[in-house]
PDB file of N, CA and C in Angstrom:
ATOM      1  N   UNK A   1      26.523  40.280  76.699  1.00  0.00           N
ATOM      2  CA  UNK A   1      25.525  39.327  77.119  1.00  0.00           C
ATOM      3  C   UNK A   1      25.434  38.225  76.066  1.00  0.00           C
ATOM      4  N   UNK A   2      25.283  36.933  76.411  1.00  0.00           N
ATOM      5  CA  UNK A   2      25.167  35.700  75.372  1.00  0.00           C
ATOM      6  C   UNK A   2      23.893  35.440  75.430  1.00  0.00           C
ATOM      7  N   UNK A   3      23.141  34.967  73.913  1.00  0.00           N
ATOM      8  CA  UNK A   3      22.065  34.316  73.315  1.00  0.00           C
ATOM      9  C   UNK A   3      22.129  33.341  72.829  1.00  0.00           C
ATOM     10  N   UNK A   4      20.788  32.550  73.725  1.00  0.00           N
ATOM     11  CA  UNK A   4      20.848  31.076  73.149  1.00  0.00           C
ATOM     12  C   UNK A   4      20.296  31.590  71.087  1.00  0.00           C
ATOM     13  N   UNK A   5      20.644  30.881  70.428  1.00  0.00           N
ATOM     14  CA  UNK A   5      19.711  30.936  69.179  1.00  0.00           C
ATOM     15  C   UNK A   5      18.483  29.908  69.812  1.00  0.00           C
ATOM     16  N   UNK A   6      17.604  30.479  68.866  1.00  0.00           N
ATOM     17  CA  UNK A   6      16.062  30.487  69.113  1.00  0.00           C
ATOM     18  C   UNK A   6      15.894  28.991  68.188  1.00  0.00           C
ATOM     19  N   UNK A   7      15.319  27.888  68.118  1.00  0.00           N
ATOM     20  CA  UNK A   7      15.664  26.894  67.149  1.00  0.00           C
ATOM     21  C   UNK A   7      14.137  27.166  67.052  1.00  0.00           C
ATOM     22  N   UNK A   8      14.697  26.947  65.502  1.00  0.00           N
ATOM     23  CA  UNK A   8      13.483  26.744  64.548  1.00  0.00           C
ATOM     24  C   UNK A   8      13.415  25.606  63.604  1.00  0.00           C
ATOM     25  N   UNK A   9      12.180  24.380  63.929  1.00  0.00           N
ATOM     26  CA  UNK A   9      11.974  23.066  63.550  1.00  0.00           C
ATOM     27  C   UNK A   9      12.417  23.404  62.161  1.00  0.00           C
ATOM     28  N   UNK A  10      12.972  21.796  61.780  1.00  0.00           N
ATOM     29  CA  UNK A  10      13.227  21.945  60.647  1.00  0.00           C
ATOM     30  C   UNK A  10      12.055  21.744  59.224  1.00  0.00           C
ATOM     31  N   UNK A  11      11.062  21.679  59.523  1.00  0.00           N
ATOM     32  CA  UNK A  11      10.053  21.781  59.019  1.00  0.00           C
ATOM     33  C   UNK A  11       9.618  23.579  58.255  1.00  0.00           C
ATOM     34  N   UNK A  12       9.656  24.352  59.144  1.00  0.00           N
ATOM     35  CA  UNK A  12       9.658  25.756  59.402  1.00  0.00           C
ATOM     36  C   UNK A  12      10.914  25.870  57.729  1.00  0.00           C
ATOM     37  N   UNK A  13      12.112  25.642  58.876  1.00  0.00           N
ATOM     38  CA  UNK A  13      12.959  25.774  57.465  1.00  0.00           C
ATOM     39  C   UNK A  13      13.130  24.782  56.303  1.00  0.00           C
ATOM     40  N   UNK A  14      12.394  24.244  55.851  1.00  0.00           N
ATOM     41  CA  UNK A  14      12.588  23.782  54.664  1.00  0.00           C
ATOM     42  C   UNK A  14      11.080  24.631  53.951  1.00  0.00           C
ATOM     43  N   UNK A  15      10.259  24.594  54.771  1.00  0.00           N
ATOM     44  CA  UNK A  15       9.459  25.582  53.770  1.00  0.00           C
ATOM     45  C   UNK A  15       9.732  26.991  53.180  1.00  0.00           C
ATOM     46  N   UNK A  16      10.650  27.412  54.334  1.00  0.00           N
ATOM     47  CA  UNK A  16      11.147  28.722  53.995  1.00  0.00           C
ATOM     48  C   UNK A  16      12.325  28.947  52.896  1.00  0.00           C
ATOM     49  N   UNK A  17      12.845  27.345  52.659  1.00  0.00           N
ATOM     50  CA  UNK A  17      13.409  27.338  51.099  1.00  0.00           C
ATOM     51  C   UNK A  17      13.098  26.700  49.832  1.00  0.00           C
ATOM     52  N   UNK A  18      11.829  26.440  50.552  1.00  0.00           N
ATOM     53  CA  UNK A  18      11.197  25.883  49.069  1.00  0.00           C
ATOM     54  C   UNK A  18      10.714  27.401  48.698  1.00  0.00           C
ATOM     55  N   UNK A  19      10.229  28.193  49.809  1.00  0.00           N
ATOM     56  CA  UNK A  19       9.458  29.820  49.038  1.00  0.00           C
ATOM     57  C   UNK A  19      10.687  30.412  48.586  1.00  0.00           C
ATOM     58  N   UNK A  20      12.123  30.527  49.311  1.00  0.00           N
ATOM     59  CA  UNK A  20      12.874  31.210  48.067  1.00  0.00           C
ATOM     60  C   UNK A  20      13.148  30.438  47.154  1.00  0.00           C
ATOM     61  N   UNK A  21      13.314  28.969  46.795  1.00  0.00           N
ATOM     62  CA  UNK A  21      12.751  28.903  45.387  1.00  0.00           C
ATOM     63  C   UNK A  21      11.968  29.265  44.334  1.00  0.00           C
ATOM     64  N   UNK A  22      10.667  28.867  44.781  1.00  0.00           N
ATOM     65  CA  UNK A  22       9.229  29.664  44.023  1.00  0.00           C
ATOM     66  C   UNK A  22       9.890  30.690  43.649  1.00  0.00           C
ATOM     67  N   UNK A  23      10.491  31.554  44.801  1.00  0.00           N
ATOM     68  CA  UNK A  23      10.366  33.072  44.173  1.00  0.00           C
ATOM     69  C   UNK A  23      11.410  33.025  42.609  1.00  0.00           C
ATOM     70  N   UNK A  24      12.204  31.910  42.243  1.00  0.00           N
ATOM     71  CA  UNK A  24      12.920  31.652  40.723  1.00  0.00           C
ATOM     72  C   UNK A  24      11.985  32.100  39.933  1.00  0.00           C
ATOM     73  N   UNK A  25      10.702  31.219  39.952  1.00  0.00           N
ATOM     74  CA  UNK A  25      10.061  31.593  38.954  1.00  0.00           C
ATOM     75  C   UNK A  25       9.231  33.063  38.432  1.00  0.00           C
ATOM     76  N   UNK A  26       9.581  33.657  39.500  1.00  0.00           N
ATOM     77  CA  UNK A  26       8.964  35.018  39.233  1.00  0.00           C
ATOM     78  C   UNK A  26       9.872  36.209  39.303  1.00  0.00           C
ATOM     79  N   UNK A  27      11.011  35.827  38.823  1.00  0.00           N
ATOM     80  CA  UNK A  27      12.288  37.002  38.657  1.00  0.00           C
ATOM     81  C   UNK A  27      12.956  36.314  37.458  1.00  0.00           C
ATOM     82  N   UNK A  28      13.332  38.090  36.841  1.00  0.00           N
ATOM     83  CA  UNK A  28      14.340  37.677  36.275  1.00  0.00           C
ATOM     84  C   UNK A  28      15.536  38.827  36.051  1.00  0.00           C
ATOM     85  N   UNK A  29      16.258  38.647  34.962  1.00  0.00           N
ATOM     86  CA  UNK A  29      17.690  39.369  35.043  1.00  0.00           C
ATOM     87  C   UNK A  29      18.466  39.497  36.331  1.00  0.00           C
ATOM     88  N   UNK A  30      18.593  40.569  36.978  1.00  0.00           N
ATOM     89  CA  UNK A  30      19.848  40.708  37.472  1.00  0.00           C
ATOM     90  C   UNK A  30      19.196  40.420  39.412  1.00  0.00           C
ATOM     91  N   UNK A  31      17.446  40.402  39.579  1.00  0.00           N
ATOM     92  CA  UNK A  31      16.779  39.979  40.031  1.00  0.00           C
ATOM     93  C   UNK A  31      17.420  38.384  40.460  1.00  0.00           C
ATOM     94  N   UNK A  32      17.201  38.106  39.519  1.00  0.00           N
ATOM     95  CA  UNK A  32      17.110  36.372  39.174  1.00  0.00           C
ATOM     96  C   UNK A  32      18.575  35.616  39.629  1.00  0.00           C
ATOM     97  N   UNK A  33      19.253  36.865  38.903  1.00  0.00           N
ATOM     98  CA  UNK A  33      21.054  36.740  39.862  1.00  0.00           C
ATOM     99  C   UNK A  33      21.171  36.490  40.826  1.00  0.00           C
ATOM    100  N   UNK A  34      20.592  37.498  41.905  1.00  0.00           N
ATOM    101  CA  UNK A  34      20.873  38.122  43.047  1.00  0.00           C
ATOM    102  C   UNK A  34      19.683  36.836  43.638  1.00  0.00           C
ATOM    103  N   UNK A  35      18.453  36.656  43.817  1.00  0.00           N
ATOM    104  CA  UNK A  35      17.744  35.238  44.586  1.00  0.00           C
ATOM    105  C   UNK A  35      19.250  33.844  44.427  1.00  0.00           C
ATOM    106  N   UNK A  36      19.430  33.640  43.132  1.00  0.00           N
ATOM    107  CA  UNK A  36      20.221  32.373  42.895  1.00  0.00           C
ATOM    108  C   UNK A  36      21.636  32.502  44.039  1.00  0.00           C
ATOM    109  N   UNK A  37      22.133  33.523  43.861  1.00  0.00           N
ATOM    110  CA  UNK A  37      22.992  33.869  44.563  1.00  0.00           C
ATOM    111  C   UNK A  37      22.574  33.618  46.325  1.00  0.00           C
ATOM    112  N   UNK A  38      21.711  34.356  46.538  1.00  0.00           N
ATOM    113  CA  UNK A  38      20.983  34.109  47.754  1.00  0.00           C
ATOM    114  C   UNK A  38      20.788  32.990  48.568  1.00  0.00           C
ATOM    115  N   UNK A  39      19.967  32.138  47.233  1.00  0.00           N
ATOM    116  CA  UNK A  39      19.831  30.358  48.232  1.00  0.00           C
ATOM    117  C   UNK A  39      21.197  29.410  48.108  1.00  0.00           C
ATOM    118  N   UNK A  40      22.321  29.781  46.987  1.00  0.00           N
ATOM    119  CA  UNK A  40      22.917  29.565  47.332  1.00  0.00           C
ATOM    120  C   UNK A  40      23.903  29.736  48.930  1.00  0.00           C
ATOM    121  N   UNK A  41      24.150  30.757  49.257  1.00  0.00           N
ATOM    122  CA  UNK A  41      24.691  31.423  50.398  1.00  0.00           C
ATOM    123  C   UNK A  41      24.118  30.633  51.515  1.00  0.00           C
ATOM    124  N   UNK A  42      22.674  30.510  51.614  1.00  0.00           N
ATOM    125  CA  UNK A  42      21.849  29.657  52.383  1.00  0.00           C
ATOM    126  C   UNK A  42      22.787  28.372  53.483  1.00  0.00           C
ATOM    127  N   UNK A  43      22.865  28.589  54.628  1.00  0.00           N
ATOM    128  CA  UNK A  43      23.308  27.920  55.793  1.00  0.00           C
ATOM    129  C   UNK A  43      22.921  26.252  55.913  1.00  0.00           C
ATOM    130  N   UNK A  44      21.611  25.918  54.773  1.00  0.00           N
ATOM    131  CA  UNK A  44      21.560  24.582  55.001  1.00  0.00           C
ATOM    132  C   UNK A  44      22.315  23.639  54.213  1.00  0.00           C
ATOM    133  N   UNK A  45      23.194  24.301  53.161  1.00  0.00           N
ATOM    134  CA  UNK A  45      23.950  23.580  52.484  1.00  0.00           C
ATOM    135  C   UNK A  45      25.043  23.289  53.266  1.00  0.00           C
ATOM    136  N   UNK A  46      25.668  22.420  53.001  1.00  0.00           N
ATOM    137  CA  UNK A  46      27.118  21.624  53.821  1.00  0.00           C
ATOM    138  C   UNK A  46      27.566  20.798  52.672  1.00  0.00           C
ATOM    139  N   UNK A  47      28.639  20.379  52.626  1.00  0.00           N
ATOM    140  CA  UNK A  47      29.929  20.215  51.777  1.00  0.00           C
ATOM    141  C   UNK A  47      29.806  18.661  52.159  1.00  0.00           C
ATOM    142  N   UNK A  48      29.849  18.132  50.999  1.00  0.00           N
ATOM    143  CA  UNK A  48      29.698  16.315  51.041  1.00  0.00           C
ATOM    144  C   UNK A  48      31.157  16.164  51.202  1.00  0.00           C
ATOM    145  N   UNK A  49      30.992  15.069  51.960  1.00  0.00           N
ATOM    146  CA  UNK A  49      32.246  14.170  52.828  1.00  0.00           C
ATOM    147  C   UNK A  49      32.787  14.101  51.681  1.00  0.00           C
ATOM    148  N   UNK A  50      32.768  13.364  50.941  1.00  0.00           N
ATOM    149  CA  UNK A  50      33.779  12.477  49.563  1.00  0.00           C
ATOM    150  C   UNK A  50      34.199  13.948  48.453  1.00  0.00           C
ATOM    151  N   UNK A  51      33.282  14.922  48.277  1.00  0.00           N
ATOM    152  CA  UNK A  51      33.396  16.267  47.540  1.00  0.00           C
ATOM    153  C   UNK A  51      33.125  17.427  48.209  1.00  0.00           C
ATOM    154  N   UNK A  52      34.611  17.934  48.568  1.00  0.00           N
ATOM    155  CA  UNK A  52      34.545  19.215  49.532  1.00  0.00           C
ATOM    156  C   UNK A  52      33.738  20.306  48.610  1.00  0.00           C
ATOM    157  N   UNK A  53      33.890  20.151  47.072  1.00  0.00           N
ATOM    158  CA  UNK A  53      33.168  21.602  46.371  1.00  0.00           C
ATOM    159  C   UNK A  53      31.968  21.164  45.704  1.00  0.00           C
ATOM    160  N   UNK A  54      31.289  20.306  46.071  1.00  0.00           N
ATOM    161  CA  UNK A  54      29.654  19.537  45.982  1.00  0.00           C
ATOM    162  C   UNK A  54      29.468  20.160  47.319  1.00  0.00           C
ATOM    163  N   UNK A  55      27.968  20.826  47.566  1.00  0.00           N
ATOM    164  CA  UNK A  55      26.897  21.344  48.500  1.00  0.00           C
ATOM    165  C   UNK A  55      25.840  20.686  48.450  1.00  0.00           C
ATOM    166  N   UNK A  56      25.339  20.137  49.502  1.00  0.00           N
ATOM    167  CA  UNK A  56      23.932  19.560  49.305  1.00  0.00           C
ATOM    168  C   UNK A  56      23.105  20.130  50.885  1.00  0.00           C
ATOM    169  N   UNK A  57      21.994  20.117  50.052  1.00  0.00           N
ATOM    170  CA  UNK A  57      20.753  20.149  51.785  1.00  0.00           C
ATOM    171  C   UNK A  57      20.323  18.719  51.976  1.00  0.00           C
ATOM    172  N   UNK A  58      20.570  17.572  51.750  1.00  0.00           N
ATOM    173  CA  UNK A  58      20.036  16.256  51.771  1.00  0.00           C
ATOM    174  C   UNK A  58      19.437  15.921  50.450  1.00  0.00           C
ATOM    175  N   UNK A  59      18.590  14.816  50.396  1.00  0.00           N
ATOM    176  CA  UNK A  59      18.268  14.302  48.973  1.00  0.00           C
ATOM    177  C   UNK A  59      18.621  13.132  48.635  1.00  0.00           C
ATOM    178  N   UNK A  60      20.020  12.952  49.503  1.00  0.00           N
ATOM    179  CA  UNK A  60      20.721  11.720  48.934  1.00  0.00           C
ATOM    180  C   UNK A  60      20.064  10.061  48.499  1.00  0.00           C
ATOM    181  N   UNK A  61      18.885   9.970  49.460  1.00  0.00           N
ATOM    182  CA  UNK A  61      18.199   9.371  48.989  1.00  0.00           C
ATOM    183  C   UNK A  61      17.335   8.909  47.769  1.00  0.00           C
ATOM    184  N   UNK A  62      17.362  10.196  47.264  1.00  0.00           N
ATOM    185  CA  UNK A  62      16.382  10.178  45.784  1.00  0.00           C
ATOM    186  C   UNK A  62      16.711   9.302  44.825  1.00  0.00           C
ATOM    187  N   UNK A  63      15.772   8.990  43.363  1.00  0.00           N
ATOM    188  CA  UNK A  63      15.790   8.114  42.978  1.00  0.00           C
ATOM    189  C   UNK A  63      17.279   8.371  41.590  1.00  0.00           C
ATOM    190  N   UNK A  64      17.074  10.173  41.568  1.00  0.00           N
ATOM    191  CA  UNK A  64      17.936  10.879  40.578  1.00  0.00           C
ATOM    192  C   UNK A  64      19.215  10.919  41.011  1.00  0.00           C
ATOM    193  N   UNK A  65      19.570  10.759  42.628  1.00  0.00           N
ATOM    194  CA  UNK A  65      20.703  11.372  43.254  1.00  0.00           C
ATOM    195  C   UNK A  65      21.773  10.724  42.954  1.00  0.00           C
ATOM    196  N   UNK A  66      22.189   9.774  42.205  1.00  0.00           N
ATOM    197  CA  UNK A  66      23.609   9.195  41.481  1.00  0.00           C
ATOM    198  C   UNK A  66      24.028  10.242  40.318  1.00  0.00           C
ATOM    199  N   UNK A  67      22.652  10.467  39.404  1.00  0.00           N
ATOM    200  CA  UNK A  67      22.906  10.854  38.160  1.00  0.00           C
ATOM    201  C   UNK A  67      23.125  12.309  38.375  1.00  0.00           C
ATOM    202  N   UNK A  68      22.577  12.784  39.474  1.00  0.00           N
ATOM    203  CA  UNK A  68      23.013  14.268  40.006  1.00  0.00           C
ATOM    204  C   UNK A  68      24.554  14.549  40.671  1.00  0.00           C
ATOM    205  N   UNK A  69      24.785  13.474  41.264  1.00  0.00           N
ATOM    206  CA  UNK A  69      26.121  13.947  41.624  1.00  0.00           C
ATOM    207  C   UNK A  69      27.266  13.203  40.763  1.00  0.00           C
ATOM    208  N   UNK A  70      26.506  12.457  39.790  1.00  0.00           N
ATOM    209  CA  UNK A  70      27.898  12.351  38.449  1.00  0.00           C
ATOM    210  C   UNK A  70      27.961  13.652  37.428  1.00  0.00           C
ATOM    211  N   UNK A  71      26.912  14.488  37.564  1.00  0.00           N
ATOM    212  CA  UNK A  71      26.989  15.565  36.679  1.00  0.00           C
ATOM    213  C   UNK A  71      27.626  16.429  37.762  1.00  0.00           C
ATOM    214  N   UNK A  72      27.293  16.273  38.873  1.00  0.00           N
ATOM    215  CA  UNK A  72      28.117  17.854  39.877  1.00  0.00           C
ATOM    216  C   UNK A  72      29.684  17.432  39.750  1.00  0.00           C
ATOM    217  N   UNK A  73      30.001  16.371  39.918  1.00  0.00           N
ATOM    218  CA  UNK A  73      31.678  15.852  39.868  1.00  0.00           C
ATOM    219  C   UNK A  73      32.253  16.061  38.620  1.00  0.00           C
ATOM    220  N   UNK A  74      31.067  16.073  37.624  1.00  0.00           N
ATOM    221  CA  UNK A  74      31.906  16.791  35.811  1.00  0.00           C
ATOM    222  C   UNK A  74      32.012  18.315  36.108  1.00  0.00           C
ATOM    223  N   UNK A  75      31.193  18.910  36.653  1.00  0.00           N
ATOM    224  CA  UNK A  75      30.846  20.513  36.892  1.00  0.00           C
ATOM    225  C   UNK A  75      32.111  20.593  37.642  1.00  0.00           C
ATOM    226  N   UNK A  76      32.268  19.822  38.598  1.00  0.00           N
ATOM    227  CA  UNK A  76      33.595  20.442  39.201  1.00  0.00           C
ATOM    228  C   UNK A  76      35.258  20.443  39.035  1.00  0.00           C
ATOM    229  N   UNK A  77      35.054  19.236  38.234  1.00  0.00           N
ATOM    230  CA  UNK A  77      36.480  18.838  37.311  1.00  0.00           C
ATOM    231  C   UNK A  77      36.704  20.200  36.508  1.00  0.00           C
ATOM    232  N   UNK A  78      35.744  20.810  35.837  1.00  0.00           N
ATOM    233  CA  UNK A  78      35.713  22.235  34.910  1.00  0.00           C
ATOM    234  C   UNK A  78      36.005  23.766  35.730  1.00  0.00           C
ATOM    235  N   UNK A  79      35.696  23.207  37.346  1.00  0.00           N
ATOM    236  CA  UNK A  79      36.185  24.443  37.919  1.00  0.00           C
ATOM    237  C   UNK A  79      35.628  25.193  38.792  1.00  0.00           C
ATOM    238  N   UNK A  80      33.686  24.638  38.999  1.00  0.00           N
ATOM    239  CA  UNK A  80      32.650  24.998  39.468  1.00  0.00           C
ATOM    240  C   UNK A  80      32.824  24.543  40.844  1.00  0.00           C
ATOM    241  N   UNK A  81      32.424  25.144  41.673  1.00  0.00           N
ATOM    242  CA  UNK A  81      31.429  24.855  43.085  1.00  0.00           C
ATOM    243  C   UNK A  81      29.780  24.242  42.929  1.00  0.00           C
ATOM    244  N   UNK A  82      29.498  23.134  42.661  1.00  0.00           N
ATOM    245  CA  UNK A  82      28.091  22.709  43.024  1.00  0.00           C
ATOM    246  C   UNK A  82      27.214  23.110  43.461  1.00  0.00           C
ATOM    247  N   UNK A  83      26.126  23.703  43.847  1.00  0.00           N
ATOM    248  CA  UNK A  83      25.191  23.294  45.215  1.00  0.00           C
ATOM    249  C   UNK A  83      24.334  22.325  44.700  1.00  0.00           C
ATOM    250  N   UNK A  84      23.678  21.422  44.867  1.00  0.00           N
ATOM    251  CA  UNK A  84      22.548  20.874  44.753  1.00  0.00           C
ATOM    252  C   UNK A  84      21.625  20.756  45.071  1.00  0.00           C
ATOM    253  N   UNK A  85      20.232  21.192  44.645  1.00  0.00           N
ATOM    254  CA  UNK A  85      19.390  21.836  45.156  1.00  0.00           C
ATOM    255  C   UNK A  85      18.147  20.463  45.459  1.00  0.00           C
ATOM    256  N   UNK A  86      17.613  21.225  46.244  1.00  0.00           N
ATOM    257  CA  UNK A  86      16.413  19.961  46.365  1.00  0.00           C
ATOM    258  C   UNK A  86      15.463  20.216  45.414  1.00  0.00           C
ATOM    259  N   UNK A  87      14.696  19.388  45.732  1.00  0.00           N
ATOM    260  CA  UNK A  87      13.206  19.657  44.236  1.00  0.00           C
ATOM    261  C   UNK A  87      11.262  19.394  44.996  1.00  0.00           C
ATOM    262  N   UNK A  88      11.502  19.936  45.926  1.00  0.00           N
ATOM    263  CA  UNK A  88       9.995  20.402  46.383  1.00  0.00           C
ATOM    264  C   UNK A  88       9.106  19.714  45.752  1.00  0.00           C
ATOM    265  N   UNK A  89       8.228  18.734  46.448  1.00  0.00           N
ATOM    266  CA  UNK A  89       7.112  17.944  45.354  1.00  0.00           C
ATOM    267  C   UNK A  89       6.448  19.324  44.659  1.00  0.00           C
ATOM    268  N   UNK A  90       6.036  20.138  45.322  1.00  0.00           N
ATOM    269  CA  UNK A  90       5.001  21.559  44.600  1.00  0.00           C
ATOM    270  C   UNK A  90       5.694  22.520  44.332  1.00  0.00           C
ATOM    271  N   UNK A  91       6.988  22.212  43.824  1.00  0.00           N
ATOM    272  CA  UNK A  91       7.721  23.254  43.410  1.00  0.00           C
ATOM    273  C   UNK A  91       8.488  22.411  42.246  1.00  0.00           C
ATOM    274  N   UNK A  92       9.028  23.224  40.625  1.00  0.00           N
ATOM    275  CA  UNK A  92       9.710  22.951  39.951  1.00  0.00           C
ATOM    276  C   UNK A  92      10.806  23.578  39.831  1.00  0.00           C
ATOM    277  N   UNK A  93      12.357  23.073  40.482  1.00  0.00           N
ATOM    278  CA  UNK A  93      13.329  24.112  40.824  1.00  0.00           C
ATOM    279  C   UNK A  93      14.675  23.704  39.631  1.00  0.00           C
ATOM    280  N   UNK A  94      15.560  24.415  39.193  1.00  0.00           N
ATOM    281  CA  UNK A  94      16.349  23.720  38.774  1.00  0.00           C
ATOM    282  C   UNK A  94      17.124  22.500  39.858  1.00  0.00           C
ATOM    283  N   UNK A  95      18.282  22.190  39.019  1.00  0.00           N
ATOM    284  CA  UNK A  95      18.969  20.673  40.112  1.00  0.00           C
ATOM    285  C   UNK A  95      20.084  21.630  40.316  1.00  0.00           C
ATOM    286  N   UNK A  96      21.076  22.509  39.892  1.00  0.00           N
ATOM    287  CA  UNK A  96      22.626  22.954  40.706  1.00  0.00           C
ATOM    288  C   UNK A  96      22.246  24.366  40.351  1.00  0.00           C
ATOM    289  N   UNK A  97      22.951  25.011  41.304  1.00  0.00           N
ATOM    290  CA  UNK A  97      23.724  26.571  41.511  1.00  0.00           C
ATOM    291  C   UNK A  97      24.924  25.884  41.158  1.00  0.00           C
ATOM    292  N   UNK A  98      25.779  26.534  39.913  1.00  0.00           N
ATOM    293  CA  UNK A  98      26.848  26.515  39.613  1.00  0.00           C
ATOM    294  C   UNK A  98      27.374  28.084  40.358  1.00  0.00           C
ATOM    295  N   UNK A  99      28.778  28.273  40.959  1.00  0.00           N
ATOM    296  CA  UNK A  99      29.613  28.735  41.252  1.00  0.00           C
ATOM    297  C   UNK A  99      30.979  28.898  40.520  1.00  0.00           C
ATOM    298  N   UNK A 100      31.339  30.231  39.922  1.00  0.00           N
ATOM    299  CA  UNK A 100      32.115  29.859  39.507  1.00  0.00           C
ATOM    300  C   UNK A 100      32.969  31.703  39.325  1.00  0.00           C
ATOM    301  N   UNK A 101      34.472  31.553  39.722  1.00  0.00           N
ATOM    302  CA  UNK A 101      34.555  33.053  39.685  1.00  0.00           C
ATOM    303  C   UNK A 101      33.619  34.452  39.765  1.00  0.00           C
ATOM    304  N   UNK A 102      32.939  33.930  41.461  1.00  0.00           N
ATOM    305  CA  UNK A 102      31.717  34.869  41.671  1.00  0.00           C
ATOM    306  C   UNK A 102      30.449  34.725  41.104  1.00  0.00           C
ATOM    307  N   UNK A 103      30.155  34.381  40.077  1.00  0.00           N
ATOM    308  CA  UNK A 103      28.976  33.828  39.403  1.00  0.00           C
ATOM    309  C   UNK A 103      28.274  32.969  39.688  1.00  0.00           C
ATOM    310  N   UNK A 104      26.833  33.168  39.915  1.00  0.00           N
ATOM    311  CA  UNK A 104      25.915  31.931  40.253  1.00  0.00           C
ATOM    312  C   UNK A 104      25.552  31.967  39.220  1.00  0.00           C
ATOM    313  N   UNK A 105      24.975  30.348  38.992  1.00  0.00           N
ATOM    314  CA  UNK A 105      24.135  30.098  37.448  1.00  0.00           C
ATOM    315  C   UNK A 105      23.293  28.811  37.937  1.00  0.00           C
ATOM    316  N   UNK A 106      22.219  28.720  37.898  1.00  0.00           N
ATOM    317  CA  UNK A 106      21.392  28.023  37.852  1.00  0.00           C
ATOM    318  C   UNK A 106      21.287  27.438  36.315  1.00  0.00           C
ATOM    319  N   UNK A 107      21.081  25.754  36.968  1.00  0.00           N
ATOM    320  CA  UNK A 107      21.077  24.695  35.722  1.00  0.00           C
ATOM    321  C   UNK A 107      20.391  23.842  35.967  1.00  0.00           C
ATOM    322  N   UNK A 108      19.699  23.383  34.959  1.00  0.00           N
ATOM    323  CA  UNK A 108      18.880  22.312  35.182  1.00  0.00           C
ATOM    324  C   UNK A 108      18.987  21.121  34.359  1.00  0.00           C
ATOM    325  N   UNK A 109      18.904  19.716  34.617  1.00  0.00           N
ATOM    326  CA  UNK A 109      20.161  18.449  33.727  1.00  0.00           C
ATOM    327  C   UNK A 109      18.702  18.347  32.591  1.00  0.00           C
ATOM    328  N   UNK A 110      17.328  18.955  32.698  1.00  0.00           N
ATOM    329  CA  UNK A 110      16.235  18.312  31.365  1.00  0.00           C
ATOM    330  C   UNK A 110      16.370  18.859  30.507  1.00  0.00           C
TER     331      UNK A 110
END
């Protein structure tokens, strides 16, 4: 039997990744791994036209978003997968999930 998927506004989901953000700040060690790992994996990232191994959820607009994706294009010359994360007015998140031989690492450019 076939199912339509159920759509859920995109409103719905962007709050639901600003809360697995938040949840950064309240984990840590191998915890803290395993969330980073998590929103990375996350379905709203997609692969920028010009950089197949840069991830973004949108943003491009922002006032930071040059100086963010001249640091993701050094990150990836070294070997990394990007994501770039958004930054929630009521949330303080890092800016990339680095990827790199299985490893997530959260970084932040301050």
């Amino acid at each position: 039997m076939w199912f339509r998927k159920k759509h859920v506004p995109l409103q719905t989901v962007m709050n639901d990744f600003t809360a697995e953000l938040a949840k950064l700040h309240q984990l840590s060690g191998a915890d803290f791994s395993r969330q980073v790992e998590r929103i990375a994996l996350r379905k709203e990232f997609h692969p920028l036209e010009t950089d197949e191994n840069i991830f973004s959820v949108g943003g491009e607009k922002s006032d930071d978003y040059q100086n963010l994706l001249t640091a993701a294009r050094k990150a990836v010359e070294f070997g990394y997968n990007v994501y770039m994360l958004p930054n929630p007015k009521e949330t303080r998140t890092a800016d990339f999930i680095f990827l790199k031989k299985g490893i997530y690492r959260a970084y932040d450019l301050t």
